[in-house]
PDB file of N, CA and C in Angstrom:
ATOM      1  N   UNK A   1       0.850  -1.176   0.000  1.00  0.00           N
ATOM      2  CA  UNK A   1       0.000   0.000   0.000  1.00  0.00           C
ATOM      3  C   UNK A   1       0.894   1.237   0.000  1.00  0.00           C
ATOM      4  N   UNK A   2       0.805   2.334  -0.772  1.00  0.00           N
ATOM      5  CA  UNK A   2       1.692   3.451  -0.987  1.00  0.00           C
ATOM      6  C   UNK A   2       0.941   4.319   0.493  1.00  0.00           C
ATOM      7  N   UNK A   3       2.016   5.267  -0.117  1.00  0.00           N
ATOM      8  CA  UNK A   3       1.932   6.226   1.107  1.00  0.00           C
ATOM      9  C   UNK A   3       0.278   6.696   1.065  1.00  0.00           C
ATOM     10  N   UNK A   4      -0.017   7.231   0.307  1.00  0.00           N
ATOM     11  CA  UNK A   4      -1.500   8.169   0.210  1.00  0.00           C
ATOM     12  C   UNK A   4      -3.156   7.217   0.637  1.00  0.00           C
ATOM     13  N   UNK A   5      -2.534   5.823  -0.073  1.00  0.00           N
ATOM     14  CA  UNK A   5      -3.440   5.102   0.567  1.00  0.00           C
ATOM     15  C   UNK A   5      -3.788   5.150   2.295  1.00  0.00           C
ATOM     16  N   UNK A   6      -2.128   4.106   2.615  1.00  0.00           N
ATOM     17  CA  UNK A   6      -1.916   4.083   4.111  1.00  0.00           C
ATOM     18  C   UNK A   6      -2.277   5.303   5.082  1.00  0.00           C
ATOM     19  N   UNK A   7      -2.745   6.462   4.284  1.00  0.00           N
ATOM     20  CA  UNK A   7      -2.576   7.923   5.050  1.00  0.00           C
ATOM     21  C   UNK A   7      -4.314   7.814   5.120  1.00  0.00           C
ATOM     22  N   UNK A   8      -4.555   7.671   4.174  1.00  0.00           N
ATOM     23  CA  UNK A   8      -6.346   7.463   4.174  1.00  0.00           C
ATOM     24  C   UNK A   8      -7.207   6.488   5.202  1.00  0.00           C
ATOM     25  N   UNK A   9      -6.065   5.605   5.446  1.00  0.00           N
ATOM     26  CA  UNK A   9      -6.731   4.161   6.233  1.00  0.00           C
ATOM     27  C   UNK A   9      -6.308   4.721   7.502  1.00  0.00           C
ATOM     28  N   UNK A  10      -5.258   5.126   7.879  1.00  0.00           N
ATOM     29  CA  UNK A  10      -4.801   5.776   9.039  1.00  0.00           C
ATOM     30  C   UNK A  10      -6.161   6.711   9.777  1.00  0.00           C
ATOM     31  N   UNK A  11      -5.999   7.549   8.946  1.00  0.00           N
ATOM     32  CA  UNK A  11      -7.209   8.730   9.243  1.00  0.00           C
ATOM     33  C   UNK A  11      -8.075   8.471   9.587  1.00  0.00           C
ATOM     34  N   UNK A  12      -8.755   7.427   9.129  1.00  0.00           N
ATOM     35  CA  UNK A  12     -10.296   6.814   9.091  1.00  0.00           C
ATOM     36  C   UNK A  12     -10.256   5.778  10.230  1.00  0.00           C
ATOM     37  N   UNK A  13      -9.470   5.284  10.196  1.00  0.00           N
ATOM     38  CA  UNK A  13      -9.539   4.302  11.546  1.00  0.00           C
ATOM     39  C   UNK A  13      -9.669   5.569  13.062  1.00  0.00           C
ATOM     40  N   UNK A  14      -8.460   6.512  12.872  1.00  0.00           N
ATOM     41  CA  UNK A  14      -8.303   7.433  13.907  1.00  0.00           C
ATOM     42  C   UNK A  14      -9.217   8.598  14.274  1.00  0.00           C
ATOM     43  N   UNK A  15     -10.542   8.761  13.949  1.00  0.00           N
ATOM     44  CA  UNK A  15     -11.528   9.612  13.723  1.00  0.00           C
ATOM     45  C   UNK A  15     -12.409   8.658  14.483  1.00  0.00           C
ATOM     46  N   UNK A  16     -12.501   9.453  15.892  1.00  0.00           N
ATOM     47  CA  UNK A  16     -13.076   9.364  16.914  1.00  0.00           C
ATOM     48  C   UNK A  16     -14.879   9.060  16.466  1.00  0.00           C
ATOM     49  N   UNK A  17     -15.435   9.107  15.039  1.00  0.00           N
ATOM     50  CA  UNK A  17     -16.639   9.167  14.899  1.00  0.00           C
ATOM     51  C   UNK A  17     -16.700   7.677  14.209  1.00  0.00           C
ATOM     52  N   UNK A  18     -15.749   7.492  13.950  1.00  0.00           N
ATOM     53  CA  UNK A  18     -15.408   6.499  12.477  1.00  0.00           C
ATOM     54  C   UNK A  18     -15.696   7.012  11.195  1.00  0.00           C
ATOM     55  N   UNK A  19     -15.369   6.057  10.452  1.00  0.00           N
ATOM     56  CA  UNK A  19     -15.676   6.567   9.111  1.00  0.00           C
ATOM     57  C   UNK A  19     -15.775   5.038   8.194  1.00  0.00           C
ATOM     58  N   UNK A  20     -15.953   5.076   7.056  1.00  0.00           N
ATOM     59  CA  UNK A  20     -16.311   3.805   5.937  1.00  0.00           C
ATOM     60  C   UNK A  20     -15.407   4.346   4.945  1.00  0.00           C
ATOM     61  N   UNK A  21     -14.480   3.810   4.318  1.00  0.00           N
ATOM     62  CA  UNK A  21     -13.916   3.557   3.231  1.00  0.00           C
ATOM     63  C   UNK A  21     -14.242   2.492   1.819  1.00  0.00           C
ATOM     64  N   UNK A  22     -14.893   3.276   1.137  1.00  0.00           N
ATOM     65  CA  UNK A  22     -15.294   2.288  -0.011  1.00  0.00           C
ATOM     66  C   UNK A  22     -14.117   1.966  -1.138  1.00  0.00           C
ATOM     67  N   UNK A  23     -14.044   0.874  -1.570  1.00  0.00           N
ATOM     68  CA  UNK A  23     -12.584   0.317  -2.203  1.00  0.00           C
ATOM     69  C   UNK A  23     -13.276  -0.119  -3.843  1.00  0.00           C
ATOM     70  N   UNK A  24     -12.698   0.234  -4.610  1.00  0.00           N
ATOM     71  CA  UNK A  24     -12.721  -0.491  -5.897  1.00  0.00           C
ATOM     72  C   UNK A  24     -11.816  -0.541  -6.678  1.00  0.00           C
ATOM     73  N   UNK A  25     -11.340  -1.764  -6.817  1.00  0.00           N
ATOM     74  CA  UNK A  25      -9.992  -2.435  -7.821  1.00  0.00           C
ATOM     75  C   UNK A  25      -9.024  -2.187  -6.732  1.00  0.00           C
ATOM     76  N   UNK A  26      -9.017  -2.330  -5.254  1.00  0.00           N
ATOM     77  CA  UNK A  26      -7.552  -1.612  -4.686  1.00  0.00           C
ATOM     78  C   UNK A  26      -7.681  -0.851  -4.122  1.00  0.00           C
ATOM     79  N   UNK A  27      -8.318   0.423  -4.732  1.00  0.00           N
ATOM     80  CA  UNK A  27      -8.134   1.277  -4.536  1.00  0.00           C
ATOM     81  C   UNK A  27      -9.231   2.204  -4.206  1.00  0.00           C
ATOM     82  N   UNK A  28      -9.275   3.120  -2.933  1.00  0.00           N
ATOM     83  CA  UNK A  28      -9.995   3.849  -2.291  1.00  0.00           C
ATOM     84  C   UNK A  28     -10.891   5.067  -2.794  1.00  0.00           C
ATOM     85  N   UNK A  29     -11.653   5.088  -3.051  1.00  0.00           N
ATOM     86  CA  UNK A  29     -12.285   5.700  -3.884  1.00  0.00           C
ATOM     87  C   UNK A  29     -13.389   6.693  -3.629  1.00  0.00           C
ATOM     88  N   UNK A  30     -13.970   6.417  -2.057  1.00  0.00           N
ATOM     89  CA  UNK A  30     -14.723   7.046  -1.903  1.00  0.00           C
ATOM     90  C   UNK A  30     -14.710   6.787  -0.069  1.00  0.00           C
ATOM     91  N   UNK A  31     -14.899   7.686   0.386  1.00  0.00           N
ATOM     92  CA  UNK A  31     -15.097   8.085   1.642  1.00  0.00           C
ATOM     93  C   UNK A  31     -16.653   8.343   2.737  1.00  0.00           C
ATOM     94  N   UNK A  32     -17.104   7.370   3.299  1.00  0.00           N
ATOM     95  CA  UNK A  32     -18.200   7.867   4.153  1.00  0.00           C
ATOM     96  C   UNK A  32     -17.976   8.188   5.475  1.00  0.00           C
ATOM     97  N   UNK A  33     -18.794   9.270   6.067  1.00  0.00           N
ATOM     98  CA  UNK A  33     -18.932   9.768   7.652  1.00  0.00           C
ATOM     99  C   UNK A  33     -19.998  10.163   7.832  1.00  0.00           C
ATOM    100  N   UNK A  34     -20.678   9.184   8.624  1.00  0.00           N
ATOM    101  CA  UNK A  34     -22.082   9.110   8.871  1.00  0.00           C
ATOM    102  C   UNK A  34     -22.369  10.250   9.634  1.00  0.00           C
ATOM    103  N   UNK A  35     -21.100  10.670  10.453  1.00  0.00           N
ATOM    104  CA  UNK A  35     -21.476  11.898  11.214  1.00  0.00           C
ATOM    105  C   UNK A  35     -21.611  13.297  10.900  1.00  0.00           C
ATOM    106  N   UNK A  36     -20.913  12.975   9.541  1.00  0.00           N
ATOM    107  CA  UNK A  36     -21.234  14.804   8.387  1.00  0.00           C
ATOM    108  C   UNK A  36     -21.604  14.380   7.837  1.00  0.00           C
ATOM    109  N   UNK A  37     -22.268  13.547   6.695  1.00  0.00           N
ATOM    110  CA  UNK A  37     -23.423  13.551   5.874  1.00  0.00           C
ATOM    111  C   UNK A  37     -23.919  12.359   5.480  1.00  0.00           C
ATOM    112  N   UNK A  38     -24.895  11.585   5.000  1.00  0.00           N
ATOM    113  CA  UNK A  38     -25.423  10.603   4.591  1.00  0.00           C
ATOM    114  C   UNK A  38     -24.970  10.286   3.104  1.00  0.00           C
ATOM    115  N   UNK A  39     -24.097  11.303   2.938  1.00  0.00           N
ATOM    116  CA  UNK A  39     -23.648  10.729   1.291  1.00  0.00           C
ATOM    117  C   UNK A  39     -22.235  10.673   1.079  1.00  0.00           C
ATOM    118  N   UNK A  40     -21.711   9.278   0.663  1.00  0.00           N
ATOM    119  CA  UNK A  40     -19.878   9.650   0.922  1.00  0.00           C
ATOM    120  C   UNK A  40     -19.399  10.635  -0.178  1.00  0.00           C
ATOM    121  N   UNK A  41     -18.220  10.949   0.298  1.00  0.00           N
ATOM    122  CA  UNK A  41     -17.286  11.913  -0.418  1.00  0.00           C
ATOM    123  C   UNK A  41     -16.012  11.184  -1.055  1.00  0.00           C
ATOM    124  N   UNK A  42     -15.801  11.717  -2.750  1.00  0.00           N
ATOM    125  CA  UNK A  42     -15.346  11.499  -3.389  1.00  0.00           C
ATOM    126  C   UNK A  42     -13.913  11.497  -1.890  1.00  0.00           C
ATOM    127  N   UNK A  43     -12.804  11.661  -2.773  1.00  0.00           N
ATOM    128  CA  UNK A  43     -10.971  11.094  -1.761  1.00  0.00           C
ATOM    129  C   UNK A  43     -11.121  12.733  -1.516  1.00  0.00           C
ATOM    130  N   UNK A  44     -11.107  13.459  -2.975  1.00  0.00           N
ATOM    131  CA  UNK A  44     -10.726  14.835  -3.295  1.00  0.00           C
ATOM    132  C   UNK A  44     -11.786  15.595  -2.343  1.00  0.00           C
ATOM    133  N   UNK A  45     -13.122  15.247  -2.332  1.00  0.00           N
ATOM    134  CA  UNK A  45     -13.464  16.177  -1.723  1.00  0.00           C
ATOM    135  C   UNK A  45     -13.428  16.101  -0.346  1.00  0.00           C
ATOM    136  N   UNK A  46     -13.235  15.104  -0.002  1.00  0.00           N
ATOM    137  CA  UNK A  46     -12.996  14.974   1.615  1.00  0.00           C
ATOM    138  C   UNK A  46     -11.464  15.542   2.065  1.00  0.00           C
ATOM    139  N   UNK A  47     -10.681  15.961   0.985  1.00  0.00           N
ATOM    140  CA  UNK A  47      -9.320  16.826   0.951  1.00  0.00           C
ATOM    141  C   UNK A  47      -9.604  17.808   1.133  1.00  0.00           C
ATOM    142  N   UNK A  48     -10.575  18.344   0.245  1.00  0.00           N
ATOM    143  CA  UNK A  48     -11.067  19.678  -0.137  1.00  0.00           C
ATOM    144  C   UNK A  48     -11.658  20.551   1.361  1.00  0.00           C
ATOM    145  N   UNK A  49     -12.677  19.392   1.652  1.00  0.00           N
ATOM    146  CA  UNK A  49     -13.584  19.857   2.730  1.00  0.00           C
ATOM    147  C   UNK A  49     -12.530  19.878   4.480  1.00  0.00           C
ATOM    148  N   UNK A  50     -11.336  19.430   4.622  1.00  0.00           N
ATOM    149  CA  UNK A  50     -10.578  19.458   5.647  1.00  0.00           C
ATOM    150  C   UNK A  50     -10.799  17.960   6.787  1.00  0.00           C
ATOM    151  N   UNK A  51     -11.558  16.796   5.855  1.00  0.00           N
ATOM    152  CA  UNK A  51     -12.473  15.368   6.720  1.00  0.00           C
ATOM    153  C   UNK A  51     -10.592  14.955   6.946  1.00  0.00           C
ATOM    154  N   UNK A  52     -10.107  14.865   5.662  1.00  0.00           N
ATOM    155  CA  UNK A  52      -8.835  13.951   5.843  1.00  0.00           C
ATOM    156  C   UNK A  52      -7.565  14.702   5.613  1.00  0.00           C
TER     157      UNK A  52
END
């Protein structure tokens, strides 16, 4: 697992609310947090928005 992955799985495990990581082919693709919204976030926008 490269760095950017391992940094994503890190995060998400360590977020006191949890979070869901959705995977396709490998690779991480989409981001849920039930505790900010009912709809997951693309990688980018959960960059964007300050989640990860």
């Amino acid at each position: 697992m490269d760095y950017a992955k391992a940094t994503i799985v890190d995060t998400i495990r360590s977020r006191p609310r949890g979070g869901t990581i959705v995977w396709e082919g490998g690779e991480p693709v989409r981001l849920f947090f039930p505790d900010i919204s009912p709809h997951p976030f693309t990688i980018r926008q959960a960059v964007e928005a300050g989640h990860i």
